[in-house]
Protein backbone atom coordinates (compact mmCIF):
# COMPACT_ATOMS: atom_id res chain seq x y z
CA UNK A 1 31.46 -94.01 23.91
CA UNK A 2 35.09 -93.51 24.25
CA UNK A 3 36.40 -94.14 27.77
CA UNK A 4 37.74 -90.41 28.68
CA UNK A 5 34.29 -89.57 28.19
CA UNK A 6 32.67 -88.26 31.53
CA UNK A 7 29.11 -88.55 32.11
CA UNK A 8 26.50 -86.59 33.95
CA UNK A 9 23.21 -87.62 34.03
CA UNK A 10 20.58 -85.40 33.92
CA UNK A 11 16.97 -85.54 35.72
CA UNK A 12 14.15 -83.09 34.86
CA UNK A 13 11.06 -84.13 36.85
CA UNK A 14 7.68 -82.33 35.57
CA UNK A 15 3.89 -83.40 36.80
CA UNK A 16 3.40 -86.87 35.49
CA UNK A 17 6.24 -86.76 33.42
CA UNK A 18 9.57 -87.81 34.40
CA UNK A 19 12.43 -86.97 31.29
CA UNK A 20 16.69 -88.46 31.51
CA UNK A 21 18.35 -86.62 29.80
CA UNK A 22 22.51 -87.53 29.61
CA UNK A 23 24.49 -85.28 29.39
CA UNK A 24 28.87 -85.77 29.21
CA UNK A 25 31.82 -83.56 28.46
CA UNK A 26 33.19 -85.10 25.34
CA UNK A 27 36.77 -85.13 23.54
CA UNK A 28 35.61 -85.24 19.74
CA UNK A 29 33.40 -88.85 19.63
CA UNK A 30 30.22 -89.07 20.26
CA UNK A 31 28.58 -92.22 21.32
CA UNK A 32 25.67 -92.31 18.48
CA UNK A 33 22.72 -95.30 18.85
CA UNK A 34 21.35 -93.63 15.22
CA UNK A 35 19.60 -91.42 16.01
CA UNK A 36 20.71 -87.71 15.92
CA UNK A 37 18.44 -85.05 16.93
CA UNK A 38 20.29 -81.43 16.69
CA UNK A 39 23.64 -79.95 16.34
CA UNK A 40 25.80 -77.10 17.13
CA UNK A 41 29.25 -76.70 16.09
CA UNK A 42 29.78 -73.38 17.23
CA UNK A 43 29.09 -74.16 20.90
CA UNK A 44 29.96 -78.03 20.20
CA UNK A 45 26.66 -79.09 21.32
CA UNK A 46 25.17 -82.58 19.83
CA UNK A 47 22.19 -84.04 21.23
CA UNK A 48 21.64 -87.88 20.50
CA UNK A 49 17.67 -88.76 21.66
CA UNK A 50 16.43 -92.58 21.96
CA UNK A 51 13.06 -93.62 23.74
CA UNK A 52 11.64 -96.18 25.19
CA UNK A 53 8.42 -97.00 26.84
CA UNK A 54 7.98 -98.03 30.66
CA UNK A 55 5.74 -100.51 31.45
CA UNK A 56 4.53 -98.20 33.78
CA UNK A 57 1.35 -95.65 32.30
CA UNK A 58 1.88 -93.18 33.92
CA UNK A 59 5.78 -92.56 33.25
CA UNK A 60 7.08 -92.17 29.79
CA UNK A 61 10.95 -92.14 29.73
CA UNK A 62 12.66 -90.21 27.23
CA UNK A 63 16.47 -90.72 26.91
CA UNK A 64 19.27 -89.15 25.10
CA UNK A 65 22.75 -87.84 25.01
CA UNK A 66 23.64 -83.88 25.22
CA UNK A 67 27.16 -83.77 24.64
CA UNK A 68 29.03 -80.31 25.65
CA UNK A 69 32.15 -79.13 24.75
CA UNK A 70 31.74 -76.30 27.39
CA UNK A 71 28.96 -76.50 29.98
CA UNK A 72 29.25 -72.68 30.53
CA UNK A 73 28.93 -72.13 27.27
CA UNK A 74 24.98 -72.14 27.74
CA UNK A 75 24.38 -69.56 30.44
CA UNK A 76 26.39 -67.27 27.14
CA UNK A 77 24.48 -68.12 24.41
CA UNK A 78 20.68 -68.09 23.93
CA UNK A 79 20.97 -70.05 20.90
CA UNK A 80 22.26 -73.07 22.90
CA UNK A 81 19.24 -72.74 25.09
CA UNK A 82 16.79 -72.74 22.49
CA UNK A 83 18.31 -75.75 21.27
CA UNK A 84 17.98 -77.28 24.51
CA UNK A 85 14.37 -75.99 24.16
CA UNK A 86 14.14 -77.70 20.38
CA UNK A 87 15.73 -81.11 21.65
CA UNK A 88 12.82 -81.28 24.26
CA UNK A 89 9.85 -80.56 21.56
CA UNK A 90 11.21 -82.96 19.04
CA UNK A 91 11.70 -85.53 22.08
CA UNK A 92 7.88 -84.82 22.58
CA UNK A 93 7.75 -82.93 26.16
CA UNK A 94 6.27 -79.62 24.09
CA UNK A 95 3.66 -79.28 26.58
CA UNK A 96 5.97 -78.63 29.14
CA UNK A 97 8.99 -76.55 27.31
CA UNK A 98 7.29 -73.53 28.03
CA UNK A 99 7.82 -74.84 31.93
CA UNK A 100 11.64 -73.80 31.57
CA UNK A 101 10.94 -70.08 31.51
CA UNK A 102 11.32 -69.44 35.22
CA UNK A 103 14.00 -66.43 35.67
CA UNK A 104 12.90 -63.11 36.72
CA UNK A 105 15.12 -61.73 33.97
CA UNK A 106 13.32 -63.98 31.29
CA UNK A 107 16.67 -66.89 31.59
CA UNK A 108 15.84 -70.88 32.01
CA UNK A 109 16.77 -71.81 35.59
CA UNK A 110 18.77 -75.10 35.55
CA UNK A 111 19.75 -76.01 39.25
CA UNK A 112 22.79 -78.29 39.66
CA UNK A 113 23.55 -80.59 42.39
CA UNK A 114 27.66 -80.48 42.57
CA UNK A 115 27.58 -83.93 44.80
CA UNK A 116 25.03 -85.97 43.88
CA UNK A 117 25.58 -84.28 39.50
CA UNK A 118 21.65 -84.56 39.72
CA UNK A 119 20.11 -81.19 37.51
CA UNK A 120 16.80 -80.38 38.38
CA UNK A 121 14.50 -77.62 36.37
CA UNK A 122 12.48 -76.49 39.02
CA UNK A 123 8.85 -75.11 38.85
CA UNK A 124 9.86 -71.42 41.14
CA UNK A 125 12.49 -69.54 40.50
CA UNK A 126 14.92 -70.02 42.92
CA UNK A 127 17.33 -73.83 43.67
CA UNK A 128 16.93 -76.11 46.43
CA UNK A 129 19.34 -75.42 48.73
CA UNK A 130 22.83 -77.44 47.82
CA UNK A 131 22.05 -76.61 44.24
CA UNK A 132 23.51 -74.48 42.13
CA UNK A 133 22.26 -71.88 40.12
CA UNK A 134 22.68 -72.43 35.99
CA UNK A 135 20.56 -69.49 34.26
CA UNK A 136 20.60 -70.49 30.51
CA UNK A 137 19.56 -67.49 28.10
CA UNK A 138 20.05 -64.59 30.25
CA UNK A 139 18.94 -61.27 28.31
CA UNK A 140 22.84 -59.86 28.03
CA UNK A 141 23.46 -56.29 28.56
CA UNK A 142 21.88 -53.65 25.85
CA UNK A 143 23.97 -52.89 22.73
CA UNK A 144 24.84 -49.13 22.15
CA UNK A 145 22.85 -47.12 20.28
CA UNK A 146 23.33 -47.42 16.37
CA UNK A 147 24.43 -44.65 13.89
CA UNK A 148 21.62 -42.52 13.37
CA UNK A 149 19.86 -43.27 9.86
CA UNK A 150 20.37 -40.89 7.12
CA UNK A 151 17.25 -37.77 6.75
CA UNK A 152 13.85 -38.67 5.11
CA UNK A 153 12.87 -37.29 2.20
CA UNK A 154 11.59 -33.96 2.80
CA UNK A 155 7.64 -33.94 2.96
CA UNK A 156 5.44 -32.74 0.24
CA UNK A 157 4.70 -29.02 0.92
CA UNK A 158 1.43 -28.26 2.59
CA UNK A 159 -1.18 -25.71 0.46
CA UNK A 160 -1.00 -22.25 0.93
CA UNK A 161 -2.50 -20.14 3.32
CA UNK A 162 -4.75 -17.25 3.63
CA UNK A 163 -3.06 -14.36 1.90
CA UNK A 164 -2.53 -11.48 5.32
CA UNK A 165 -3.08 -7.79 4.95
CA UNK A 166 -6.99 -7.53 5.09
CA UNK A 167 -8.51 -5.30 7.09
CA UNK A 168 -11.02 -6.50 9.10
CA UNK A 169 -13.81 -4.62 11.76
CA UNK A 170 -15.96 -5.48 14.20
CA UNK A 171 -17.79 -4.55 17.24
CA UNK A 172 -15.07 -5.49 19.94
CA UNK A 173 -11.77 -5.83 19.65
CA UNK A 174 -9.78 -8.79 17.94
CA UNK A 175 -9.53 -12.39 19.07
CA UNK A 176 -6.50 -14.36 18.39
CA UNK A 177 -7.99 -16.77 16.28
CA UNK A 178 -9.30 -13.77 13.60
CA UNK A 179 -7.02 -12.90 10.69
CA UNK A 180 -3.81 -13.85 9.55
CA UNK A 181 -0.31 -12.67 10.53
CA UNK A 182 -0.12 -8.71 8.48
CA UNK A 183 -3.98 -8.25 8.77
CA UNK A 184 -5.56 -4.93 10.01
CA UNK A 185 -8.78 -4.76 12.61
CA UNK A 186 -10.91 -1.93 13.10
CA UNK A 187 -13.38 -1.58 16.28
CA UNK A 188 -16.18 0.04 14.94
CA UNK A 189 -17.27 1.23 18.42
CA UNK A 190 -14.25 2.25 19.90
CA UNK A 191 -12.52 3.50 16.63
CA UNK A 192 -9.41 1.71 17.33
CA UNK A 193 -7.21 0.52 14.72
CA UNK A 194 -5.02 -2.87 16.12
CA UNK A 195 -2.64 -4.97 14.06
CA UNK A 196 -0.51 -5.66 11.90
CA UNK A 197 -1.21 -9.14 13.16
CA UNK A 198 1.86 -10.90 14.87
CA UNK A 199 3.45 -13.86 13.66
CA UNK A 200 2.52 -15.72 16.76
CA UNK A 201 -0.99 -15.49 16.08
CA UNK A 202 -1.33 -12.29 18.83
CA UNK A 203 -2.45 -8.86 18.39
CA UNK A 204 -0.40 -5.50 19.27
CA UNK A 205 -1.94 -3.10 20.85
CA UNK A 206 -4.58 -1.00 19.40
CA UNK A 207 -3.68 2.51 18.41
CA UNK A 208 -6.74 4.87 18.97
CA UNK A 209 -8.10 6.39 16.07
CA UNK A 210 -9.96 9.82 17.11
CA UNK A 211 -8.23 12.10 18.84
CA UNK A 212 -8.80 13.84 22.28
CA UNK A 213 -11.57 16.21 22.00
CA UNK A 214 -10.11 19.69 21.27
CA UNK A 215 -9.79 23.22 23.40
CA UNK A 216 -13.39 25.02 23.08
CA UNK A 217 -13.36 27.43 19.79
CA UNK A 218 -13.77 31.14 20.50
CA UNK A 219 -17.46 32.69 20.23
CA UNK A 220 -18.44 33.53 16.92
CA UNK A 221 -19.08 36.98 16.08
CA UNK A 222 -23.22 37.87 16.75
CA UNK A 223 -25.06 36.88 13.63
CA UNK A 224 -26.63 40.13 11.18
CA UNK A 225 -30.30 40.75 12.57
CA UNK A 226 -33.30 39.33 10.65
CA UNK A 227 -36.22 41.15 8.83
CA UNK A 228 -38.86 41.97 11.38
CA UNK A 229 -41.83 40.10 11.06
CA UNK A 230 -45.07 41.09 9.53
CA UNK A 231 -47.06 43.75 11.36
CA UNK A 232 -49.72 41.95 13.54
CA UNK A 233 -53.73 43.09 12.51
CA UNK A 234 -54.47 46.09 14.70
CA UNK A 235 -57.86 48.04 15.55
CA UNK A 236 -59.02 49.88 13.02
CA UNK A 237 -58.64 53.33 14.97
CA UNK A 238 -59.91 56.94 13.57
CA UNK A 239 -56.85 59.43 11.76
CA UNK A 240 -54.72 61.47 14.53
CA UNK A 241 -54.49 64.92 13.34
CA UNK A 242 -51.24 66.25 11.00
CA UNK A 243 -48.41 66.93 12.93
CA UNK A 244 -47.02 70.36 12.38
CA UNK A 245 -44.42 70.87 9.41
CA UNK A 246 -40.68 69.61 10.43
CA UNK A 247 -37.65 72.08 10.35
CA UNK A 248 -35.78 72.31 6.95
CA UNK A 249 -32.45 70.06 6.20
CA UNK A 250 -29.36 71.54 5.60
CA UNK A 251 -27.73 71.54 2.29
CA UNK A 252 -25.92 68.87 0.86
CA UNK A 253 -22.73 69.00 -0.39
CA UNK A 254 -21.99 68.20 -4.35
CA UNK A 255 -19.44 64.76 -4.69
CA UNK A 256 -16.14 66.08 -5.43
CA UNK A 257 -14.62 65.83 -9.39
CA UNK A 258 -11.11 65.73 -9.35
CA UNK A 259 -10.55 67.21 -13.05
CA UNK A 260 -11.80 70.31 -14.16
CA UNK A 261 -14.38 69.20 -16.14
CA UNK A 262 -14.67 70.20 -20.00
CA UNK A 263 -17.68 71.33 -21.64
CA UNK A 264 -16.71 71.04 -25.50
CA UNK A 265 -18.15 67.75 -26.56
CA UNK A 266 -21.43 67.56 -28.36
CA UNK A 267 -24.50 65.13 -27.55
CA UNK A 268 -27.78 64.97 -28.95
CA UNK A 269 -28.00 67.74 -30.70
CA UNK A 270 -25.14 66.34 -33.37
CA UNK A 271 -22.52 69.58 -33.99
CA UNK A 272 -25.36 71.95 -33.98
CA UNK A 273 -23.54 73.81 -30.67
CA UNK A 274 -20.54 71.98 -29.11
CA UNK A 275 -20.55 73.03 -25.53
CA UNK A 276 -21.95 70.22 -23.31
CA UNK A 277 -19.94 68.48 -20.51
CA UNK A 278 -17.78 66.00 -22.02
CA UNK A 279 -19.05 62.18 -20.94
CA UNK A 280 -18.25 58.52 -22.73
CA UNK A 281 -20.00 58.09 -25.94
CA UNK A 282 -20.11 61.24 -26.40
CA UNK A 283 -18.72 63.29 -30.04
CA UNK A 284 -15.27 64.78 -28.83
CA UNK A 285 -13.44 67.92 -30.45
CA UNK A 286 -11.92 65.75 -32.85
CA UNK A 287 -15.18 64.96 -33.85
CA UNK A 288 -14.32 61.18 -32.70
CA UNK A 289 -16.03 59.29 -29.79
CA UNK A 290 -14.80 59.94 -25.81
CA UNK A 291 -14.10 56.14 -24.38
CA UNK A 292 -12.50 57.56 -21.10
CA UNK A 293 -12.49 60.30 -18.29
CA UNK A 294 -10.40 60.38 -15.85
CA UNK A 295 -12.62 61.77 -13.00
CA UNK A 296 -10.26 61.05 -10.13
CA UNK A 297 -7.32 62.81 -12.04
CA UNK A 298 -5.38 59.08 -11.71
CA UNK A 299 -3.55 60.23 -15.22
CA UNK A 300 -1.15 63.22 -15.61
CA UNK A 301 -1.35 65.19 -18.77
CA UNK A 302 -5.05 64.25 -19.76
CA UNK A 303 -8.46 64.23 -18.62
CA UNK A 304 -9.98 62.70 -22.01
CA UNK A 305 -9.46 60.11 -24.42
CA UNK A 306 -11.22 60.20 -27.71
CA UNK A 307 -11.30 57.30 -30.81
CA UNK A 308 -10.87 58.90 -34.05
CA UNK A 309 -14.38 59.15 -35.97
CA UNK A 310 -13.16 56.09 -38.33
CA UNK A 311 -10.69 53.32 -39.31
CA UNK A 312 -7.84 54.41 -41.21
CA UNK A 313 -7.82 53.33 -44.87
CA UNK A 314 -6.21 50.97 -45.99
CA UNK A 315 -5.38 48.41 -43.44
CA UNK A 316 -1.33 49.12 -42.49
CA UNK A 317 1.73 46.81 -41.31
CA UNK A 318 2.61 47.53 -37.65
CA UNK A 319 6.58 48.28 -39.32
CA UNK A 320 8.22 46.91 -42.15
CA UNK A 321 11.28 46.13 -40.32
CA UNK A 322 10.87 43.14 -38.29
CA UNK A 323 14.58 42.93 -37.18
CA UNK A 324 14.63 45.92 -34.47
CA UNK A 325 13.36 46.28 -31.06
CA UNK A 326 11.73 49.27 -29.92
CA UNK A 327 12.59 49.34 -26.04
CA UNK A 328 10.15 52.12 -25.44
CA UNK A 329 6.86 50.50 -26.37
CA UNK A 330 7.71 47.51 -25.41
CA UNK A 331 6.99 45.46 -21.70
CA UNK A 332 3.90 45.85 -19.02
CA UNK A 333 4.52 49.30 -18.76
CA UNK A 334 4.16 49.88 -22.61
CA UNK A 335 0.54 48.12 -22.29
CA UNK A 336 -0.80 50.61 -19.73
CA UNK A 337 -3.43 53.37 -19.91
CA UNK A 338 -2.28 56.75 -21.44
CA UNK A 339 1.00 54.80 -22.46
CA UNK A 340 0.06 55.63 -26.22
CA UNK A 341 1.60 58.54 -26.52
CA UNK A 342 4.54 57.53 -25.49
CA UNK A 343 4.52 54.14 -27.42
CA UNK A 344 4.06 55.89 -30.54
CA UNK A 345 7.09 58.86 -30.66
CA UNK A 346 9.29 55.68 -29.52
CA UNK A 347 8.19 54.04 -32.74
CA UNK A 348 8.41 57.07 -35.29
CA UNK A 349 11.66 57.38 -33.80
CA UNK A 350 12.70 54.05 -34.97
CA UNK A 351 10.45 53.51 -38.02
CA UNK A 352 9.82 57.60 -39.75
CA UNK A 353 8.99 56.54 -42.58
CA UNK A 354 6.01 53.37 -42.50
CA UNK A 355 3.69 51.51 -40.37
CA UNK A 356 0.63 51.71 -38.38
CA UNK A 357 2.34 54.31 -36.16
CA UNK A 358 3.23 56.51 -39.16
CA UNK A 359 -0.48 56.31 -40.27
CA UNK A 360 -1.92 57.38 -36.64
CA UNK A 361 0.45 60.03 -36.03
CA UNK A 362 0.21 62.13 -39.25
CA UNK A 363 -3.77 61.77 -39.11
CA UNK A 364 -5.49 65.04 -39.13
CA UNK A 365 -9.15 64.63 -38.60
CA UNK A 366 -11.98 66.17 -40.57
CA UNK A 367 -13.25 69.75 -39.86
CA UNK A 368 -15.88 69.84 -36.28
CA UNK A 369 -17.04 72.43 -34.69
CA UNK A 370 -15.44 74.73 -37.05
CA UNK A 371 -11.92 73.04 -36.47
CA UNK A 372 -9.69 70.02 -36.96
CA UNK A 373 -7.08 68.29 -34.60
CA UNK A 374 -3.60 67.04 -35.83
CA UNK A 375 -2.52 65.26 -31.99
CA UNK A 376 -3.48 61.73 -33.01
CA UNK A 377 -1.28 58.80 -32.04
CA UNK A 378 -1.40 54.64 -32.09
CA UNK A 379 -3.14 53.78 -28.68
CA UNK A 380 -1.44 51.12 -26.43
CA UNK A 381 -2.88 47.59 -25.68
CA UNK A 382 -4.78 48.73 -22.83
CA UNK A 383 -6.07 52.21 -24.54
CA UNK A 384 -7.48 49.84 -27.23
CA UNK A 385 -9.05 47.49 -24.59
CA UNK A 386 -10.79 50.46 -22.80
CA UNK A 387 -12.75 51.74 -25.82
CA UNK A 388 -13.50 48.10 -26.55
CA UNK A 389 -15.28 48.10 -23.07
CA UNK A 390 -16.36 51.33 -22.80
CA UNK A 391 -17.91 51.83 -26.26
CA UNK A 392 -19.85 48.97 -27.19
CA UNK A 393 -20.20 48.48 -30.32
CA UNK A 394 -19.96 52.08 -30.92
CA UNK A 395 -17.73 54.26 -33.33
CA UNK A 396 -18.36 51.88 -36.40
CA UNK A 397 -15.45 49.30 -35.80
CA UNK A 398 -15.04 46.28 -37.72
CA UNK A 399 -15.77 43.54 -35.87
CA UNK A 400 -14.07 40.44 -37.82
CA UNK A 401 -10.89 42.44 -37.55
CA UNK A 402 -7.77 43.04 -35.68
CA UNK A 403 -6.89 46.23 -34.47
CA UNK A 404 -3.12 47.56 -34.08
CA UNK A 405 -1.90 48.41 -30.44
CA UNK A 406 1.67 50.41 -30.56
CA UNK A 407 2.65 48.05 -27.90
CA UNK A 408 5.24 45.41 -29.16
CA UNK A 409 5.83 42.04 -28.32
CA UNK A 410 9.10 41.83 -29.59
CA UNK A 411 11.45 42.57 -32.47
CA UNK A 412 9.53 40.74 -34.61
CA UNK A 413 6.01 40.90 -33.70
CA UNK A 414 3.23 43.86 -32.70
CA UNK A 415 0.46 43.44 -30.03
CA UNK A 416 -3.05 43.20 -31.46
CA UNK A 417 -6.44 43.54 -30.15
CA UNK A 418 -9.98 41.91 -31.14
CA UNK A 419 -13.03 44.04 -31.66
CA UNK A 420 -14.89 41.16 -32.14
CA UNK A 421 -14.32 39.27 -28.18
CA UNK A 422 -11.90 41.85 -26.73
CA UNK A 423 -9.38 38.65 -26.98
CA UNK A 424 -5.04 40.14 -26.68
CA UNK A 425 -3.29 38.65 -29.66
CA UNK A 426 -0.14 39.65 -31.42
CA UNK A 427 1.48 39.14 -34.85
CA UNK A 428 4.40 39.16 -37.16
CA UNK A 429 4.85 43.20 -37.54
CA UNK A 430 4.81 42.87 -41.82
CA UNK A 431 1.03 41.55 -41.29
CA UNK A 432 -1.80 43.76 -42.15
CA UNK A 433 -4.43 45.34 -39.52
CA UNK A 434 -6.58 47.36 -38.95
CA UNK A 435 -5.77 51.21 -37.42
CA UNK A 436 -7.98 53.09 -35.34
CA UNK A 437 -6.14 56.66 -33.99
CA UNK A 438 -6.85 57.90 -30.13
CA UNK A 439 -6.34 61.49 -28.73
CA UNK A 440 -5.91 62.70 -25.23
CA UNK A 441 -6.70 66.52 -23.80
C-alpha cells in the first residue's frame, strides 16, 4: 500500500458472525495480496477479499480491502451498493446480506462513527447515537413521465348487429332492453304506437293510436214499418148480415195527352180501313212502321215518326266527297231526336247530286190507304237508335248491316248505326251502307 493511502477500518457485527472489512481512500494503487474480488471504474470502487480462520469456532473472520475513490459516491449510486452486497456473498456472509436492507425507504443503513472511524450495520433502522447516518441505495426521485407510445393497431371490427326498424307488439308497453335503435312497438291493449327506438337504448313516448271517442251522431230517421203478422186463429163465429150498399164514387178524370192524338194508322186489320189511333209498331200513312210518339209534345213540328216500309236498294255512300264539312249535321246537337230533318236539307245543300241523303230525300213511298208520301229524309244518329229500341226486330231490317245516320263525324267520315247490337260506329263517307228513310207528321 502506498503511504498517502488512508485507512478506515470497517466493523460489521451480525449474530455469531463478526466480518472486517477495510476500507481506505486511495490515490490510484491498490494494495493487492492476489486476490481480487469486484471492480468498479465508474465509481472507482475495488474490493480486494482475503480470509483466514480464527482459532476460535464460533468467529469466522473475513478480511478485505474496499478501496473508494469517493465515499459519497455510494449513498448516489445503487450499483455501488449492490456491489457492496456482491463482495459480501462471494466473501460467504450470504445468509446475512439480506440483513443490510434496513431503511424505511428500501436504502442500506451504514452508521459511521466520525471519532472512533468504526462503521456499524445495525439490525433497526436508526444509528447509535454519535453515529452517523450513511443510507446506501436510496430509491432517487421518480423520472418524468415518457413520450406517450405511438396508437395500436386498430381492433378487428366486431359482427354486425340486429338490423332496427321492426315493429314489434306486446301486451304492455316497451322495456329498454326490447328492440334495436329505429324499431317500432305496438301495445296491443292500449293501442299505442312508441318508438322509433333511441340510440341510447330508451323509448320516446308513445303516441296513442285511437282517437277520442267522437260527438254522438244525430238520430236516424224512423225505420219503414214491417208487414203485420199473420192473423191469429179466431172462433169460428156465424155470418153478420150484408151491410147496406155504399154511396157511388165520383168520376175519375182521363190522364192528360199532350198531342192531339191521330187516328190514321192501321193495326190488325192490315189497310183494310186506316183510321185507328196511331201507337208504335203500328203501319203509318206512309205505309211504314211508327217507332215514336211524342205524347208529352217534348218535340215541335211532329207528333210521329215513321220507318219507311223497307231498305232502300242498293246499299248507297253517305257522299262521294270526302273533303267537305257539313256544319249543319254535324256535333251533339246533329245526333238528337227529330234532328233528321234538319241533318238532311244541310246535306242536299252541300252534296245535290249523290249519297245516302239524296236516296232518302227523293223517296216516294208506295201507294197506302189510297195515297203515297214524298216527305222522307235520312234520320239522325239518335232517330236511328230509337227505332232500333222501339221496334224490335220489326220492319224487316238487316241485321248483319250498318245503317246510315245523316249525322257526320267529320269531313271525311259519316255516323253509322248497328241493327244487329244497337252499337254507334262511323265510317269513311265513300263506304257503302245500308239506308232506311224516316218521316215525321
Amino acid at each position: 500500500m502506498e503511504e498517502n493511502s488512508s485507512l478506515l477500518k470497517l466493523q460489521a457485527i451480525y449474530p455469531g458472525m463478526i466480518v472486517y472489512l477495510w476500507v481506505w481512500a486511495y490515490g490510484s494503487n491498490v494494495f493487492n495480496n492476489g486476490l481480487t474480488a469486484l471492480t468498479s471504474q465508474s465509481l472507482g470502487l475495488v474490493l480486494l477479499l482475503h480470509h483466514s480462520c480464527d482459532t476460535r469456532k464460533s468467529v469466522l473472520n473475513i478480511c478485505g480491502e474496499l478501496m473508494v475513490k469517493d465515499l459519497s459516491s455510494l449513498s448516489r449510486n445503487k450499483s455501488s451498493v449492490f456491489l457492496l452486497v456482491l463482495a459480501l456473498i462471494v466473501g460467504g456472509i450470504s445468509a446475512q446480506a439480506t440483513g443490510l436492507l434496513n431503511s424505511p425507504t428500501g436504502g442500506y443503513l451504514i452508521c459511521v462513527n466520525p471519532k472512533t472511524q468504526v462503521v456499524t450495520h445495525p439490525s433497526i433502522s436508526k444509528c447509535p447515537k454519535g453515529y452517523e447516518k450513511l443510507i446506501l441505495g436510496v430509491q432517487g426521485e421518480p423520472g418524468s413521465t415518457g413520450i406517450t407510445g405511438a396508437a395500436g393497431i386498430a381492433g378487428k371490427d366486431g359482427s354486425n348487429g340486429k338490423d332496427g326498424k321492426t315493429l314489434w307488439n306486446g301486451v304492455k308497453d316497451p322495456e329498454s332492453t326490447w328492440g334495436a335503435p329505429g324499431d317500432m312497438f305496438i301495445n296491443a291493449t292500449t293501442k299505442v304506437l312508441f318508438g322509433p327506438k333511441n340510440l341510447d337504448g330508451s323509448w320516446p313516448a308513445g303516441v296513442a293510436m285511437v282517437g277520442a271517442q267522437g260527438a254522438t251522431g244525430l238520430t236516424g230517421a224512423t225505420g219503414v214499418a214491417g208487414p203485420s203478422g199473420p192473423q191469429g186463429p179466431g172462433g169460428s163465429g156465424s155470418a153478420g148480415a150484408t151491410g147496406a150498399a155504399g154511396a157511388a164514387g165520383t168520376a175519375g178524370t182521363n190522364a192528360t195527352i199532350a198531342i192531339t192524338e191521330s187516328f190514321e194508322c192501321d193495326g190488325t186489320d192490315a189497310g183494310t180501313v186506316a183510321d185507328e189511333k196511331c201507337k208504335i209498331g203500328m203501319t203509318g200513312p206512309g205505309g211504314g212502321l211508327i217507332f215514336f210518339v211524342d205524347y208529352n209534345d217534348q218535340y215541335a213540328g211532329f207528333n210521329y215518326l215513321e220507318a219507311g216500309p223497307a231498305d232502300l236498294s242498293p246499299s248507297q255512300a253517305w257522299s262521294n266527297n270526302s273533303t267537305v264539312s257539313v256544319s249543319g249535321a254535324t256535333g251533339w246537337a246533329a245526333r238528337a231526336v227529330g234532328r233528321g230533318q234538319t241533318n238532311t236539307t244541310a246535306i242536299l245543300t252541300a252534296y245535290p247530286t249523290s249519297g245516302a241523303a239524296v236516296s232518302a230525300g227523293s223517296y216516294v213511298s208506295p201507294t197506302f190507304n189510297g195515297g203515297t208520301k214524298d216527305d222522307w229524309f235520312l234520320g239522325s244518329l239518335g232517330e236511328m237508335k230509337l227505332m232500333f229500341d222501339n221496334l224490335q226486330g220489326l220492319g224487316g231490317f238487316v241485321v248483319t248491316s250498318y245503317y246510315w245516320s245523316s249525322t257526320e263525324k267529320n269531313s271525311t267520315n259519316g255516323e253509322l248505326f248497328s241493327v244487329l247490337d244497337g252499337a254507334l260506329s262511323y265510317a269513311a263517307k265513300t263506304n257503302t251502307a245500308v239506308v232506311r228513310p224516316v218521316r215525321a207528321f
